[in-house]
PDB file of N, CA and C in Angstrom:
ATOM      1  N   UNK A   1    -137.858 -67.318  56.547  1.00  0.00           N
ATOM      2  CA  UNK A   1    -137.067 -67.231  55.343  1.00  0.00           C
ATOM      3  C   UNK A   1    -136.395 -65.860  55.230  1.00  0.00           C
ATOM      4  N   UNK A   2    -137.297 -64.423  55.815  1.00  0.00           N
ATOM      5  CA  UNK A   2    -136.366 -63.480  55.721  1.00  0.00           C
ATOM      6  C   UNK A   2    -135.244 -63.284  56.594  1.00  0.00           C
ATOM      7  N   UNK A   3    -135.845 -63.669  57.591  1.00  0.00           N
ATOM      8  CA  UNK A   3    -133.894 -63.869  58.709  1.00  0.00           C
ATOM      9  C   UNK A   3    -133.055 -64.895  57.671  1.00  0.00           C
ATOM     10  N   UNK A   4    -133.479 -66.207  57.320  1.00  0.00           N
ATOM     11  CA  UNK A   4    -131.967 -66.371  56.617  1.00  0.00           C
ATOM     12  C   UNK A   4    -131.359 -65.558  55.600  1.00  0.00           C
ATOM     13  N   UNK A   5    -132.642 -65.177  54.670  1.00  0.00           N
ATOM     14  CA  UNK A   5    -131.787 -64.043  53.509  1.00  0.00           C
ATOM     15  C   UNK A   5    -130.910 -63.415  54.433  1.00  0.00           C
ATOM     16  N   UNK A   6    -131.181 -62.426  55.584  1.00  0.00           N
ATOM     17  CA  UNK A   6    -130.561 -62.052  56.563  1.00  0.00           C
ATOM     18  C   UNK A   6    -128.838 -62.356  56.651  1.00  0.00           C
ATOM     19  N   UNK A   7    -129.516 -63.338  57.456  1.00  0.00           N
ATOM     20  CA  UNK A   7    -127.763 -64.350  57.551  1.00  0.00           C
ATOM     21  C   UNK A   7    -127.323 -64.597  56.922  1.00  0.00           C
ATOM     22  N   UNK A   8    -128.023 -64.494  55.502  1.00  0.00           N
ATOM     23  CA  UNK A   8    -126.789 -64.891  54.547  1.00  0.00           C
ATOM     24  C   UNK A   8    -126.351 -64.053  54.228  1.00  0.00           C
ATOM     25  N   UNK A   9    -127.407 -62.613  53.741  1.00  0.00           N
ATOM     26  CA  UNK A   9    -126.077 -61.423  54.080  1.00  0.00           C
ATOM     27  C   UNK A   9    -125.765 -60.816  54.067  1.00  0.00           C
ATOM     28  N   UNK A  10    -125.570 -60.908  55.700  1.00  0.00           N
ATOM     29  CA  UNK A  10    -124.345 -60.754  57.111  1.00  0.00           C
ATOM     30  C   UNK A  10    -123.472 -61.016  56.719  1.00  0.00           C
ATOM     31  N   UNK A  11    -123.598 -62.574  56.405  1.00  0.00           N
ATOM     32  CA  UNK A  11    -122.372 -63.141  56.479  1.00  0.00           C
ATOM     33  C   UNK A  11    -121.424 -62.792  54.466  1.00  0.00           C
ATOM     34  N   UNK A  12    -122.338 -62.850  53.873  1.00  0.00           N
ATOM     35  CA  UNK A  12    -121.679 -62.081  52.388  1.00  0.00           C
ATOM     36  C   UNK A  12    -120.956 -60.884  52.562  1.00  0.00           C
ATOM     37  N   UNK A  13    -121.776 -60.402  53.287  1.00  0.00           N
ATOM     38  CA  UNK A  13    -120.864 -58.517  53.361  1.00  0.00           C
ATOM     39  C   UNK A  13    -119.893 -58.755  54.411  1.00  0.00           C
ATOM     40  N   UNK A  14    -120.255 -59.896  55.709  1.00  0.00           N
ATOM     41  CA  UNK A  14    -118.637 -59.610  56.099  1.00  0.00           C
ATOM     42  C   UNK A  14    -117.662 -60.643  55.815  1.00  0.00           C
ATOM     43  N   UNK A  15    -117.640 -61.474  54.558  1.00  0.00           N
ATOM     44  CA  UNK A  15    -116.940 -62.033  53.944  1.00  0.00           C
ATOM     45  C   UNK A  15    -116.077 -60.678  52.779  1.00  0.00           C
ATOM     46  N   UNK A  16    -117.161 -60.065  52.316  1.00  0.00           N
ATOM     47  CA  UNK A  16    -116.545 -58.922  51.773  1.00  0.00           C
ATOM     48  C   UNK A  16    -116.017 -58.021  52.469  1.00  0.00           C
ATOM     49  N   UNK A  17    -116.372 -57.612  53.503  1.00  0.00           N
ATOM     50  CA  UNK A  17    -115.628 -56.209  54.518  1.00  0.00           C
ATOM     51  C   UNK A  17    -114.166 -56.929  54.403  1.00  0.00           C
ATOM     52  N   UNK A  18    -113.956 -58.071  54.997  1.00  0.00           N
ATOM     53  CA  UNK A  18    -112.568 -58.662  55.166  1.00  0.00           C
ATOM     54  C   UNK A  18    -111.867 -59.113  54.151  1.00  0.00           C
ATOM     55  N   UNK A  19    -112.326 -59.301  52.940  1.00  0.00           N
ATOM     56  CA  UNK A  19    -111.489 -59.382  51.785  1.00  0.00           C
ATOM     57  C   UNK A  19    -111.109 -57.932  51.528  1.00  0.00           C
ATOM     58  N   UNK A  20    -112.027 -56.629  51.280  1.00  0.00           N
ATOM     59  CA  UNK A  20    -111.485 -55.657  51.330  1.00  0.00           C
ATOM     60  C   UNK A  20    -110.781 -55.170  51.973  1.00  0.00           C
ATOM     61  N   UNK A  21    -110.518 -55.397  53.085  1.00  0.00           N
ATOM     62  CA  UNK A  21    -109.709 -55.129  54.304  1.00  0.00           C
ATOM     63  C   UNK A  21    -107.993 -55.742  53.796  1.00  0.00           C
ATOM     64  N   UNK A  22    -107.963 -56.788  53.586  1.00  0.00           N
ATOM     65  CA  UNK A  22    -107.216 -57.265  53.176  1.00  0.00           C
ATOM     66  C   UNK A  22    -106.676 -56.824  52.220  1.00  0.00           C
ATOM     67  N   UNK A  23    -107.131 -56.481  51.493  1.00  0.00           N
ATOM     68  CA  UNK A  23    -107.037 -56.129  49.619  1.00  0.00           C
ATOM     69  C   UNK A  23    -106.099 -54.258  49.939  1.00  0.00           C
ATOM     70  N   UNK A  24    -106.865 -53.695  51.152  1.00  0.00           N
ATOM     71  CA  UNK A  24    -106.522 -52.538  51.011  1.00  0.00           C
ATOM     72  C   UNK A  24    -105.310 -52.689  51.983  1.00  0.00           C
ATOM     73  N   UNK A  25    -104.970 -53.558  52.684  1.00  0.00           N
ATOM     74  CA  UNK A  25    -103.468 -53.693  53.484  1.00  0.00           C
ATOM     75  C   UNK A  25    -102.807 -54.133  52.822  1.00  0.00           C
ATOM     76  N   UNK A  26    -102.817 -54.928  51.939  1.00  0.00           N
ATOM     77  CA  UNK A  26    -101.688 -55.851  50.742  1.00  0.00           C
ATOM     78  C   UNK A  26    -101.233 -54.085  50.182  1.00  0.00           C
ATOM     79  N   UNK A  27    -102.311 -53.618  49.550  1.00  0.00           N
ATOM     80  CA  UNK A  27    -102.064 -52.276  48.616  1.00  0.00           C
ATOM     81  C   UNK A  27    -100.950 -51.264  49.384  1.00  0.00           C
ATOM     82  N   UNK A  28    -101.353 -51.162  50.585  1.00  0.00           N
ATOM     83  CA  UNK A  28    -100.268 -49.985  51.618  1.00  0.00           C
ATOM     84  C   UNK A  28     -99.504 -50.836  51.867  1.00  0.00           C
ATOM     85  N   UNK A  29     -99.328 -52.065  52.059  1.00  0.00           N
ATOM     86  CA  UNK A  29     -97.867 -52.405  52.328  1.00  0.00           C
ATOM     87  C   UNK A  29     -96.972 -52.269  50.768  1.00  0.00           C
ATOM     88  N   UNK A  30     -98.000 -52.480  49.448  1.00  0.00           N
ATOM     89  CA  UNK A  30     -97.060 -52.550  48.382  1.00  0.00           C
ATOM     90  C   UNK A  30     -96.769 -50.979  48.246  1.00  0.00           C
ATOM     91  N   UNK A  31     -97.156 -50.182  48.675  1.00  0.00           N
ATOM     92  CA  UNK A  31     -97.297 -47.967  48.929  1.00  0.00           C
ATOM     93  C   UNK A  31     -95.603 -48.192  49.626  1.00  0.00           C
ATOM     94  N   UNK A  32     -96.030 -49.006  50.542  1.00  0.00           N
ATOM     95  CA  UNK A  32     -94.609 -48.541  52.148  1.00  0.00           C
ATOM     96  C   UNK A  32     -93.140 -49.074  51.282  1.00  0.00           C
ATOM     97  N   UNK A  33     -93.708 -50.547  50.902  1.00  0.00           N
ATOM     98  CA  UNK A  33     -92.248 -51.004  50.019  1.00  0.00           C
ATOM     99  C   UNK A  33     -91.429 -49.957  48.924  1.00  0.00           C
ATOM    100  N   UNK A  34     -92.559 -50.014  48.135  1.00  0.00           N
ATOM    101  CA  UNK A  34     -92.074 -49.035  46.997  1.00  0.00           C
ATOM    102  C   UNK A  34     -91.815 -47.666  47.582  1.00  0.00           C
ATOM    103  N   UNK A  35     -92.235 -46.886  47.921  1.00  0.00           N
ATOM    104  CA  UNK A  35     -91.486 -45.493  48.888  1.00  0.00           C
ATOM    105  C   UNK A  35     -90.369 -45.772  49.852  1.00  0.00           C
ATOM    106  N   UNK A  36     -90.478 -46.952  50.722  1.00  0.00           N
ATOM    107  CA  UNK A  36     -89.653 -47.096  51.242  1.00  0.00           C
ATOM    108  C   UNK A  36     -88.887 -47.584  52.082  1.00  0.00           C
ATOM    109  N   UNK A  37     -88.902 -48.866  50.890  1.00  0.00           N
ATOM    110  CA  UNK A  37     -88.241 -49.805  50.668  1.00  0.00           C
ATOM    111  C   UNK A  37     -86.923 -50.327  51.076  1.00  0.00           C
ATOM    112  N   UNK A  38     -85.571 -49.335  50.308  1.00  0.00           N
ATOM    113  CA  UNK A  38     -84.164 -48.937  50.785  1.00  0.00           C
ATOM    114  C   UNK A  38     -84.372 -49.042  51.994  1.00  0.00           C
ATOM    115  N   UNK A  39     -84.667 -48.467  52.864  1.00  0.00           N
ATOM    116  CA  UNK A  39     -84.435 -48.110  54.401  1.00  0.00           C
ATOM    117  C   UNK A  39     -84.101 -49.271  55.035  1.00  0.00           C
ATOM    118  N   UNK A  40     -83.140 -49.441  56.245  1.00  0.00           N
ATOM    119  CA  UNK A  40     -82.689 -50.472  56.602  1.00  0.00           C
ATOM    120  C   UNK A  40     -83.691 -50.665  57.675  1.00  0.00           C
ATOM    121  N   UNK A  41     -83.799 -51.975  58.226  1.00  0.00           N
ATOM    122  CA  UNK A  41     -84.120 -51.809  59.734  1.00  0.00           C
ATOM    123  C   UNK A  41     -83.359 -51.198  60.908  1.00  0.00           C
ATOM    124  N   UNK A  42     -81.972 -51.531  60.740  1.00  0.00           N
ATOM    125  CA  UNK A  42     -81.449 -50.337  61.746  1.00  0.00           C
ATOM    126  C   UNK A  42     -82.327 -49.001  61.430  1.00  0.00           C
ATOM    127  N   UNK A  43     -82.376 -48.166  60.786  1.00  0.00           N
ATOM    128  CA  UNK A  43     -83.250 -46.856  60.962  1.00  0.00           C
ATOM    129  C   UNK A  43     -84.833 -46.875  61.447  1.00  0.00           C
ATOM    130  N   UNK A  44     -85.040 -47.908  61.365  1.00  0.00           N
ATOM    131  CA  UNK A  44     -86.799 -48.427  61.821  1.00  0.00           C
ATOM    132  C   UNK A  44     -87.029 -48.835  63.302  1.00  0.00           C
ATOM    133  N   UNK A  45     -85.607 -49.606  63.325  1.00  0.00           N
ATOM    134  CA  UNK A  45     -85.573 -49.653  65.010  1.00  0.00           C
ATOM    135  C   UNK A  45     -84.986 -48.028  65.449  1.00  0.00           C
ATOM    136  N   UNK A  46     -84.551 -46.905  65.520  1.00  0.00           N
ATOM    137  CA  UNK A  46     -84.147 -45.678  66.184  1.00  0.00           C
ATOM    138  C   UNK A  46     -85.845 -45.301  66.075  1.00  0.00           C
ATOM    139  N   UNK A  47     -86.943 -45.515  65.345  1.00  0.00           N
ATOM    140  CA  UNK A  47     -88.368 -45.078  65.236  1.00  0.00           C
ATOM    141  C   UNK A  47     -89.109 -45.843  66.375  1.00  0.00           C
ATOM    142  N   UNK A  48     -88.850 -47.260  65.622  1.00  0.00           N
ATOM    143  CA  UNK A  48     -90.483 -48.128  66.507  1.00  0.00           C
ATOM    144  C   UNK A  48     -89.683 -48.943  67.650  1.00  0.00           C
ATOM    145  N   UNK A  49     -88.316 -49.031  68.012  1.00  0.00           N
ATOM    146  CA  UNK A  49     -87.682 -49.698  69.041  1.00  0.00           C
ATOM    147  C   UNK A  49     -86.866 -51.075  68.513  1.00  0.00           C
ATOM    148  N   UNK A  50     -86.001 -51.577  69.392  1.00  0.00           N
ATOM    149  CA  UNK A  50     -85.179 -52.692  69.053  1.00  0.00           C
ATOM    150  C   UNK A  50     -86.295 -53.529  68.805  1.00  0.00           C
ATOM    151  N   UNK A  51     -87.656 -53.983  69.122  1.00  0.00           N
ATOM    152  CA  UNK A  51     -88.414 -55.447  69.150  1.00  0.00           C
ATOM    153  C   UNK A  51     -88.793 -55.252  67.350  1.00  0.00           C
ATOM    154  N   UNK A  52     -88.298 -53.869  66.687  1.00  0.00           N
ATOM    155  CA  UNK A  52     -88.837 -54.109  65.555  1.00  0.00           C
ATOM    156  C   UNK A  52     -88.669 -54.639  64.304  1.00  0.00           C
ATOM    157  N   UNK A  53     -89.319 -55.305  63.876  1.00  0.00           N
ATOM    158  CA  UNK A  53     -88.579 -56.399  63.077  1.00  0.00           C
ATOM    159  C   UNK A  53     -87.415 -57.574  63.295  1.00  0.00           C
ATOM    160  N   UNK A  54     -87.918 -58.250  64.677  1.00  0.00           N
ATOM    161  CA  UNK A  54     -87.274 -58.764  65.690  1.00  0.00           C
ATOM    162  C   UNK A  54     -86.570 -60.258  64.511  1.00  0.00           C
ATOM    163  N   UNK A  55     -85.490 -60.686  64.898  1.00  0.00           N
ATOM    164  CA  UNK A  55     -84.479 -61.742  64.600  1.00  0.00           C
ATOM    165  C   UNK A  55     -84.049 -61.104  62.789  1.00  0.00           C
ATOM    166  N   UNK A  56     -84.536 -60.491  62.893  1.00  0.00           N
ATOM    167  CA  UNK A  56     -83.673 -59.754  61.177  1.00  0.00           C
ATOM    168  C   UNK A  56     -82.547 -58.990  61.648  1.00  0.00           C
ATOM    169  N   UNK A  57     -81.711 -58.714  60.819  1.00  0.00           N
ATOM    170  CA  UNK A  57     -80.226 -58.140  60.582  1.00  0.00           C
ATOM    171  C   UNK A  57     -80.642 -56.487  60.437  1.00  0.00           C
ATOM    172  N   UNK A  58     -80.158 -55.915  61.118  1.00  0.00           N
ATOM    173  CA  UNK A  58     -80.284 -54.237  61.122  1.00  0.00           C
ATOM    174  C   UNK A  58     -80.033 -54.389  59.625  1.00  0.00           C
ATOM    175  N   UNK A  59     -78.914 -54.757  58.973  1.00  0.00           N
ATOM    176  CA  UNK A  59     -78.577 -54.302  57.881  1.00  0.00           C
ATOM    177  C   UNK A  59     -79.370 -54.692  56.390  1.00  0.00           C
ATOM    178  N   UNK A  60     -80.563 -55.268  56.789  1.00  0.00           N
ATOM    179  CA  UNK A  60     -81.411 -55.970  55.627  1.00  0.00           C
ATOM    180  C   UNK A  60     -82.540 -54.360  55.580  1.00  0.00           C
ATOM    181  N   UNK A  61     -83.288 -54.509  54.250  1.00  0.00           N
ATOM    182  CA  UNK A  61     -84.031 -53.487  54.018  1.00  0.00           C
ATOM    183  C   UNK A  61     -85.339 -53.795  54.131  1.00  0.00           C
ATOM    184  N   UNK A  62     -86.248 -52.869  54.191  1.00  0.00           N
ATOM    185  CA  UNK A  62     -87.190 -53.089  54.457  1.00  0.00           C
ATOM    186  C   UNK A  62     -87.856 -54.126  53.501  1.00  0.00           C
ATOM    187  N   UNK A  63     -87.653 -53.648  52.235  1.00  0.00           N
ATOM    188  CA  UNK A  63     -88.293 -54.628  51.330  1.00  0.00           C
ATOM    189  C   UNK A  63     -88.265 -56.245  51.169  1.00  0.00           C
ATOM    190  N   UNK A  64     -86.724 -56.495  51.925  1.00  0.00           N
ATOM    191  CA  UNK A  64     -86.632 -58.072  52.368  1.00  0.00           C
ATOM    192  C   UNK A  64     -87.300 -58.225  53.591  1.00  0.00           C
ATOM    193  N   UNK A  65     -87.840 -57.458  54.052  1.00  0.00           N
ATOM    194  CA  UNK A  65     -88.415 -58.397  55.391  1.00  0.00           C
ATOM    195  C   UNK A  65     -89.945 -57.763  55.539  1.00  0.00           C
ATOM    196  N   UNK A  66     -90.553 -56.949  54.936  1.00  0.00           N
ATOM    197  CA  UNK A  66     -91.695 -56.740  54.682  1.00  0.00           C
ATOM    198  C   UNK A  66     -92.911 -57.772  55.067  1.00  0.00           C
ATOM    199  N   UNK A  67     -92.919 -58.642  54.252  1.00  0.00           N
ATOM    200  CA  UNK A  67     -93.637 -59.885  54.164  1.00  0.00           C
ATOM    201  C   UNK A  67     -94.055 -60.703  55.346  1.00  0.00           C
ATOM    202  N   UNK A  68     -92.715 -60.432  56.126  1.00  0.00           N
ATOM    203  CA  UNK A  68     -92.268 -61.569  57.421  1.00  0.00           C
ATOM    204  C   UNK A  68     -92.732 -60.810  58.428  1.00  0.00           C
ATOM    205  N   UNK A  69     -93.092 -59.122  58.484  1.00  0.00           N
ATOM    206  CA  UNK A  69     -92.926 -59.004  59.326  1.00  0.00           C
ATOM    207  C   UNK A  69     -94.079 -59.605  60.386  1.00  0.00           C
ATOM    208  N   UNK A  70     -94.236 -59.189  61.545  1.00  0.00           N
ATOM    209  CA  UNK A  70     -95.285 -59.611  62.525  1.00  0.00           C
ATOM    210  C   UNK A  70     -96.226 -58.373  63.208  1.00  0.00           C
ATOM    211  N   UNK A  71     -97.472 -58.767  63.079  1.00  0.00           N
ATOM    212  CA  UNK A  71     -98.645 -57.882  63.598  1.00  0.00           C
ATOM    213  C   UNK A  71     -98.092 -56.688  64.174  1.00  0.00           C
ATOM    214  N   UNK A  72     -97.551 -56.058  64.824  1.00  0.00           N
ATOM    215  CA  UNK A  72     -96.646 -55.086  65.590  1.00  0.00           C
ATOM    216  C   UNK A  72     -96.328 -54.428  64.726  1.00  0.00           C
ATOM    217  N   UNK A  73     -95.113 -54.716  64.393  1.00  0.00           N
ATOM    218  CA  UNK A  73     -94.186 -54.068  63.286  1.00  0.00           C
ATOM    219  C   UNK A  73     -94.759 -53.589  62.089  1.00  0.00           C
ATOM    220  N   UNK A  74     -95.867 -54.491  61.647  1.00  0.00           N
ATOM    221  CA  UNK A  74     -96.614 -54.063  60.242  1.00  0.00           C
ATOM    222  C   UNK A  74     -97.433 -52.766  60.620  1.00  0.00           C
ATOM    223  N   UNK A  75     -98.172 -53.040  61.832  1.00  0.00           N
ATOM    224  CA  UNK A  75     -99.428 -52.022  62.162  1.00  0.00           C
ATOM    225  C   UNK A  75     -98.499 -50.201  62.376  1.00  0.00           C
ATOM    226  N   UNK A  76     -97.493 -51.152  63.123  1.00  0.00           N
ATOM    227  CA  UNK A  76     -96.932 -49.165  63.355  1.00  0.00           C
ATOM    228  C   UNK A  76     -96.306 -48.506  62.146  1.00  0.00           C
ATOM    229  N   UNK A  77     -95.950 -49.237  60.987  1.00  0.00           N
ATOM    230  CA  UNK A  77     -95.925 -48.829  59.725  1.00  0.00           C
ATOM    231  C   UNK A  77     -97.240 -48.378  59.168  1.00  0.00           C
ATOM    232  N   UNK A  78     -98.502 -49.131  58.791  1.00  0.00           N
ATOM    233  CA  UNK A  78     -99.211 -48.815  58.194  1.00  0.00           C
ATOM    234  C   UNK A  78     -99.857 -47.425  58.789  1.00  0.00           C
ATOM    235  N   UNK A  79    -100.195 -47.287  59.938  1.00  0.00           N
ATOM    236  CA  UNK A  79    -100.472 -46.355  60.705  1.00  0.00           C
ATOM    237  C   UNK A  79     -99.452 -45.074  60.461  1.00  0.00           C
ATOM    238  N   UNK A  80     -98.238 -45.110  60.468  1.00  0.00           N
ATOM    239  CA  UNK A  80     -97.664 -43.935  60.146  1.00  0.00           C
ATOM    240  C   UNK A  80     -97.600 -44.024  58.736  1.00  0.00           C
ATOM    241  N   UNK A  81     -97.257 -44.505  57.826  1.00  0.00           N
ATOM    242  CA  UNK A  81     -97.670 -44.388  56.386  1.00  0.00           C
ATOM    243  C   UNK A  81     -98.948 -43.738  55.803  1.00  0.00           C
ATOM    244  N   UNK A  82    -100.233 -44.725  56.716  1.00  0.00           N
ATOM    245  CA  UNK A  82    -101.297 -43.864  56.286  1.00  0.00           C
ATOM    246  C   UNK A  82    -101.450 -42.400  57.006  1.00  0.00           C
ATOM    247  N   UNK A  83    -101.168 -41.956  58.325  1.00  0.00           N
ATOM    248  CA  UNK A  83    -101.020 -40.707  58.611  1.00  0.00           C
ATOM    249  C   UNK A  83    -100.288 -39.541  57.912  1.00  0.00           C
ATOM    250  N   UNK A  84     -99.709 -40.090  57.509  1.00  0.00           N
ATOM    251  CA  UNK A  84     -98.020 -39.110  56.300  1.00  0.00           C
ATOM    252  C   UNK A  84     -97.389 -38.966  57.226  1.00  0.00           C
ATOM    253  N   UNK A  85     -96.949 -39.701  58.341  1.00  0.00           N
ATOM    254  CA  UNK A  85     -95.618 -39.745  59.248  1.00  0.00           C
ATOM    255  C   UNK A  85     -94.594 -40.194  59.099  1.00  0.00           C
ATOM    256  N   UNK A  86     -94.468 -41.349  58.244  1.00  0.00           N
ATOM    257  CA  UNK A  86     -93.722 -42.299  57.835  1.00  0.00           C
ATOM    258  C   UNK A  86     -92.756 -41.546  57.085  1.00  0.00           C
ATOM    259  N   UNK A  87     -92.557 -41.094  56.491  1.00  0.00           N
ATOM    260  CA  UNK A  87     -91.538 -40.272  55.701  1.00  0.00           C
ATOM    261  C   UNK A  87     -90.468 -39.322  56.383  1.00  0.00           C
ATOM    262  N   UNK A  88     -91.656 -38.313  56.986  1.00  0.00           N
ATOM    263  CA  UNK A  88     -90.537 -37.778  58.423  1.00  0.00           C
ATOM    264  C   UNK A  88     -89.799 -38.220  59.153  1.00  0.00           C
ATOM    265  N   UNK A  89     -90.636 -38.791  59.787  1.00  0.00           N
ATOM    266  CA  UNK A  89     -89.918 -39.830  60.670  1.00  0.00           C
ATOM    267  C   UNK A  89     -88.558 -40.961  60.216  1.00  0.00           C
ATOM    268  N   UNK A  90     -88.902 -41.353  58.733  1.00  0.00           N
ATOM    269  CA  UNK A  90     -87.222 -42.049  58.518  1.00  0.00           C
ATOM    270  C   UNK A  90     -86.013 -40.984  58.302  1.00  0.00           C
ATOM    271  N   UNK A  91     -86.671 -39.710  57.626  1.00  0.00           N
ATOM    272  CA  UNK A  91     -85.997 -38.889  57.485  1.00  0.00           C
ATOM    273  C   UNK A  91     -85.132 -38.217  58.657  1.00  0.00           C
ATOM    274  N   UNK A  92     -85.541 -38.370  59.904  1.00  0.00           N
ATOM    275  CA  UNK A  92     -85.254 -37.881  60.775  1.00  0.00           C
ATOM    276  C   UNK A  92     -84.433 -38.689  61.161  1.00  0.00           C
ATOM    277  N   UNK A  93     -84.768 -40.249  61.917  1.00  0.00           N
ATOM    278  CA  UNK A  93     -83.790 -41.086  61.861  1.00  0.00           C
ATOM    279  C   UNK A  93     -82.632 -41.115  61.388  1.00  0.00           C
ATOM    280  N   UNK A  94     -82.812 -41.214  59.728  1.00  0.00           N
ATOM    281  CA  UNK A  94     -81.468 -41.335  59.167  1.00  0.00           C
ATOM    282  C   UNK A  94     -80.783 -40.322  59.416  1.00  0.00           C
ATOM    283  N   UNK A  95     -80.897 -39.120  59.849  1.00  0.00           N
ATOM    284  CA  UNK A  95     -79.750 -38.670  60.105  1.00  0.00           C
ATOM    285  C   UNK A  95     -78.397 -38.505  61.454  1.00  0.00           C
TER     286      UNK A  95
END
């Protein structure tokens, strides 16, 4: 009986690790939109490469395609966002 308390939880806390997980990537992607948002994908591709934010229009902003994007594209955002790179780095771009 104490191994199942056990397994059950295991499996509670990593039902929770991954809702939090979740909970705290929804939150930095709503951080990246709102800071920065405006930015087109043309300026995101001169950063993370042409595959980024692949079949969207350079000229759409980040905030329209946010949602859509794909595992890749999201991670090298969140990663420079949470580092404090993300800012430089468009800054630099855009010019």
């Amino acid at each position: 009986m104490l191994g199942f308390g056990r397994a059950t939880l295991g499996t509670m806390e990593g039902s929770v690790s991954k809702t939090d997980l979740d909970n705290r990537h929804r939150n930095k992607d709503g951080e990246i939109s709102h800071k920065h948002g405006n930015t087109l994908v043309r300026t995101l591709r001169k950063i993370y490469g042409m595959g980024f934010a692949a079949g969207y229009p350079e000229t759409e902003k980040l905030s329209e395609v946010l949602l859509q994007l794909n595992e890749t594209s999201l991670s090298q955002l969140r990663r420079d966002h949470e580092t404090g790179h993300l800012e430089h780095k468009i800054a630099k771009a855009s010019k």
